[in-house]
C-alpha atoms as a PDB file:
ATOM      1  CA  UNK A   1      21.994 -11.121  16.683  1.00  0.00           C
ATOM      2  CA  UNK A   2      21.998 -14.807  16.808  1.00  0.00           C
ATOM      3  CA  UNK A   3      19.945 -15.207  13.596  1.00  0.00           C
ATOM      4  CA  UNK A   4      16.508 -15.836  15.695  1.00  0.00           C
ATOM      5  CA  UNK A   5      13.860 -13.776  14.280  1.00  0.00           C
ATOM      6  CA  UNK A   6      12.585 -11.091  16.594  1.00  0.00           C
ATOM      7  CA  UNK A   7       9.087  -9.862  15.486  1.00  0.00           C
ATOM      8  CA  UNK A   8       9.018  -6.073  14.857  1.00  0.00           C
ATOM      9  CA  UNK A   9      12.919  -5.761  13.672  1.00  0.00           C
ATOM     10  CA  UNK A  10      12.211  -6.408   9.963  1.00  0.00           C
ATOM     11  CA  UNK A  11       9.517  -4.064   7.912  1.00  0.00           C
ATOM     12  CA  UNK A  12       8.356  -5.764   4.598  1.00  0.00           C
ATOM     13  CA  UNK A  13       9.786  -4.997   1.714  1.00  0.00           C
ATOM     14  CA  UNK A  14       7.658  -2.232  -0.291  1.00  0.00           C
ATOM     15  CA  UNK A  15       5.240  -3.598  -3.293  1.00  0.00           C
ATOM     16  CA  UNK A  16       7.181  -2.434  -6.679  1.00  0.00           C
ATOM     17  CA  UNK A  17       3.340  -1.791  -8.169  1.00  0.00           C
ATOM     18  CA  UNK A  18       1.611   1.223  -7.523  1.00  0.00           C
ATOM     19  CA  UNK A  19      -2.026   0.888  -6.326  1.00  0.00           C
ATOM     20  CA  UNK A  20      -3.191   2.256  -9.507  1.00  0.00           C
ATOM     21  CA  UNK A  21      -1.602  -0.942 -11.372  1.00  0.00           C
ATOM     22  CA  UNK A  22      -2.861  -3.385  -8.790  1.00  0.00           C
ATOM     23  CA  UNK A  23      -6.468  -1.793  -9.287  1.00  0.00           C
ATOM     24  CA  UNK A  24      -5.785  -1.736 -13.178  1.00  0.00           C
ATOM     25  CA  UNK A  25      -4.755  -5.719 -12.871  1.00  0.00           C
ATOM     26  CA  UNK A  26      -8.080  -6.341 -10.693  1.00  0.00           C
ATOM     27  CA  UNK A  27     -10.233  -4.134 -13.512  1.00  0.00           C
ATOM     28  CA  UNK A  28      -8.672  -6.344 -16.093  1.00  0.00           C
ATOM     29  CA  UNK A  29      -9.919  -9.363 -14.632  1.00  0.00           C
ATOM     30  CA  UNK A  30     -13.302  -7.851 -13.758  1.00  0.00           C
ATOM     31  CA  UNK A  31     -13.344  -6.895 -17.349  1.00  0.00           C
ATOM     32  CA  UNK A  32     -13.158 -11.244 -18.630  1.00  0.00           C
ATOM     33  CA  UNK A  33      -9.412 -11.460 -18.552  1.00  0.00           C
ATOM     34  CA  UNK A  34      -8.630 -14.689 -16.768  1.00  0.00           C
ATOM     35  CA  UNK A  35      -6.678 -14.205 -13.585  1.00  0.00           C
ATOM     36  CA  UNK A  36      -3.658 -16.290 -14.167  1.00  0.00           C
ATOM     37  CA  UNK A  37      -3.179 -14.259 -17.940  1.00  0.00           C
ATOM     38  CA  UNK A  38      -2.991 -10.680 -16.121  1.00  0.00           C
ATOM     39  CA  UNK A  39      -0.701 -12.640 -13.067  1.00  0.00           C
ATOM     40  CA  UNK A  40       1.283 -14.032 -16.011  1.00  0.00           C
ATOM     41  CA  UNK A  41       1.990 -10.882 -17.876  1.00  0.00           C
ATOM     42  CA  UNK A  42       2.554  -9.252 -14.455  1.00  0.00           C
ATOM     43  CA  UNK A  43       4.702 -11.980 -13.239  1.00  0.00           C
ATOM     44  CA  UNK A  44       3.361 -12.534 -10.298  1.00  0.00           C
ATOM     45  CA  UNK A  45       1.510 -15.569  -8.282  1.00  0.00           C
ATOM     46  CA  UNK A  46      -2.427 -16.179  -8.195  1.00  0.00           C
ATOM     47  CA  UNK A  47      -2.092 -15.875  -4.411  1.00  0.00           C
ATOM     48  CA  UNK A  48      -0.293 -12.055  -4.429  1.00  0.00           C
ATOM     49  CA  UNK A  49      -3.042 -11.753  -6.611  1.00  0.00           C
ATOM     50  CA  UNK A  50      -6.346 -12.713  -4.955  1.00  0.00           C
ATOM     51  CA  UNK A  51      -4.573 -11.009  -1.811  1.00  0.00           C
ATOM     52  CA  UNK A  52      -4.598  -7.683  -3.705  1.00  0.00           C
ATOM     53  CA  UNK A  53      -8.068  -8.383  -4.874  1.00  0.00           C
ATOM     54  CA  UNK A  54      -9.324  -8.768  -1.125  1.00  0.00           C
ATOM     55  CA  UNK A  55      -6.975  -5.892   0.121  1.00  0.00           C
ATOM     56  CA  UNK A  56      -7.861  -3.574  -2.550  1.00  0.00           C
ATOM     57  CA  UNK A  57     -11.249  -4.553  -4.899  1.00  0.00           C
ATOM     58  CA  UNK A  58     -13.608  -1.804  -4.576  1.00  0.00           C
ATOM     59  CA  UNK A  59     -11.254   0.725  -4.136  1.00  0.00           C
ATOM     60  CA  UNK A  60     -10.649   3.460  -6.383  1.00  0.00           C
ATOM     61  CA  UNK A  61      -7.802   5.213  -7.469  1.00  0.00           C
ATOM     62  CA  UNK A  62      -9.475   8.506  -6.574  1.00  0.00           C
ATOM     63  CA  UNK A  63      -9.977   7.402  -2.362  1.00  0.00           C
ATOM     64  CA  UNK A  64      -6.476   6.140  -2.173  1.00  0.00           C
ATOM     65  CA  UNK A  65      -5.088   9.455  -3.643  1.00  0.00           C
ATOM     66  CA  UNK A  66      -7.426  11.208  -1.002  1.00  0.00           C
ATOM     67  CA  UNK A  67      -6.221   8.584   1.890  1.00  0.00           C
ATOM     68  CA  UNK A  68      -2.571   9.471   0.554  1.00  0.00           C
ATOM     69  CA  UNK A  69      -3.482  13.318   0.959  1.00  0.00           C
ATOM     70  CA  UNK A  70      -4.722  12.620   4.242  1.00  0.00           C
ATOM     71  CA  UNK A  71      -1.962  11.209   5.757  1.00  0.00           C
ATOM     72  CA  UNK A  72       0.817  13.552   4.180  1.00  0.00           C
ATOM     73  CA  UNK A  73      -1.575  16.572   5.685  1.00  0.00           C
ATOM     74  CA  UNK A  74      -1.551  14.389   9.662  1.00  0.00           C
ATOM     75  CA  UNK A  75       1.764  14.057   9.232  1.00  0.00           C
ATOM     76  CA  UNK A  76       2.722  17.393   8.792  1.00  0.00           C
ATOM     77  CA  UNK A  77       0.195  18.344  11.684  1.00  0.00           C
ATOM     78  CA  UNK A  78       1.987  16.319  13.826  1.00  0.00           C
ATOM     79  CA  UNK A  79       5.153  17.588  12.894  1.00  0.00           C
ATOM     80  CA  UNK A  80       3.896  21.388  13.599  1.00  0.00           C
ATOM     81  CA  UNK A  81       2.216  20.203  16.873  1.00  0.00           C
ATOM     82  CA  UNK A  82       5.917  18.459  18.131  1.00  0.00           C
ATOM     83  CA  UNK A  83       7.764  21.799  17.141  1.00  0.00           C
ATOM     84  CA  UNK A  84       5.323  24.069  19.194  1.00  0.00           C
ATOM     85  CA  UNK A  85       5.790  21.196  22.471  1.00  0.00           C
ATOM     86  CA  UNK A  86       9.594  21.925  21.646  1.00  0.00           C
ATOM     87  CA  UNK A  87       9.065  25.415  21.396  1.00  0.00           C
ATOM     88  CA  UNK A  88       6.938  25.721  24.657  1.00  0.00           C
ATOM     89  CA  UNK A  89       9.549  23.694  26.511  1.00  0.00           C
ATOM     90  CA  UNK A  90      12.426  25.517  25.239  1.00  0.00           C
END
């Protein structure tokens, strides 16, 4: 490549906190701790973390292991449904 940027060739880089941390920083704060102590001790920025808060305030741990569930379960009903298309074709 030239070193233009073509949208769509680069993922992000994966968050190195687990949703049950980010929802444990945004209890904290919920709880009286000031925002810029838990993004301190965290070391993080007050924007990564009033994006987490409007990604991810209001959810709990429990619906995002059941989302998690979810997908792994479509996934490997997907992957069934392509091996009996193979199978068929074959």
């Amino acid at each position: 490549m030239d070193g233009t940027w073509v949208p769509g060739t680069r993922s992000m880089r994966p968050s190195k906190f687990s949703y049950a941390e980010i929802l444990q920083a945004l209890a904290q704060v919920r709880a009286g701790t000031p925002a810029l102590h838990v993004c301190r001790a965290l070391g993080i920025t007050q924007t990564t973390f009033y994006r987490w808060r409007a990604k991810h305030d209001g959810v709990a741990v429990k619906e995002e292991q059941e989302v998690d569930k979810l997908r792994t379960e479509n996934h490997a009903l997907k992957q069934i449904v392509a091996e009996l298309l193979l199978a068929k074709l074959a």
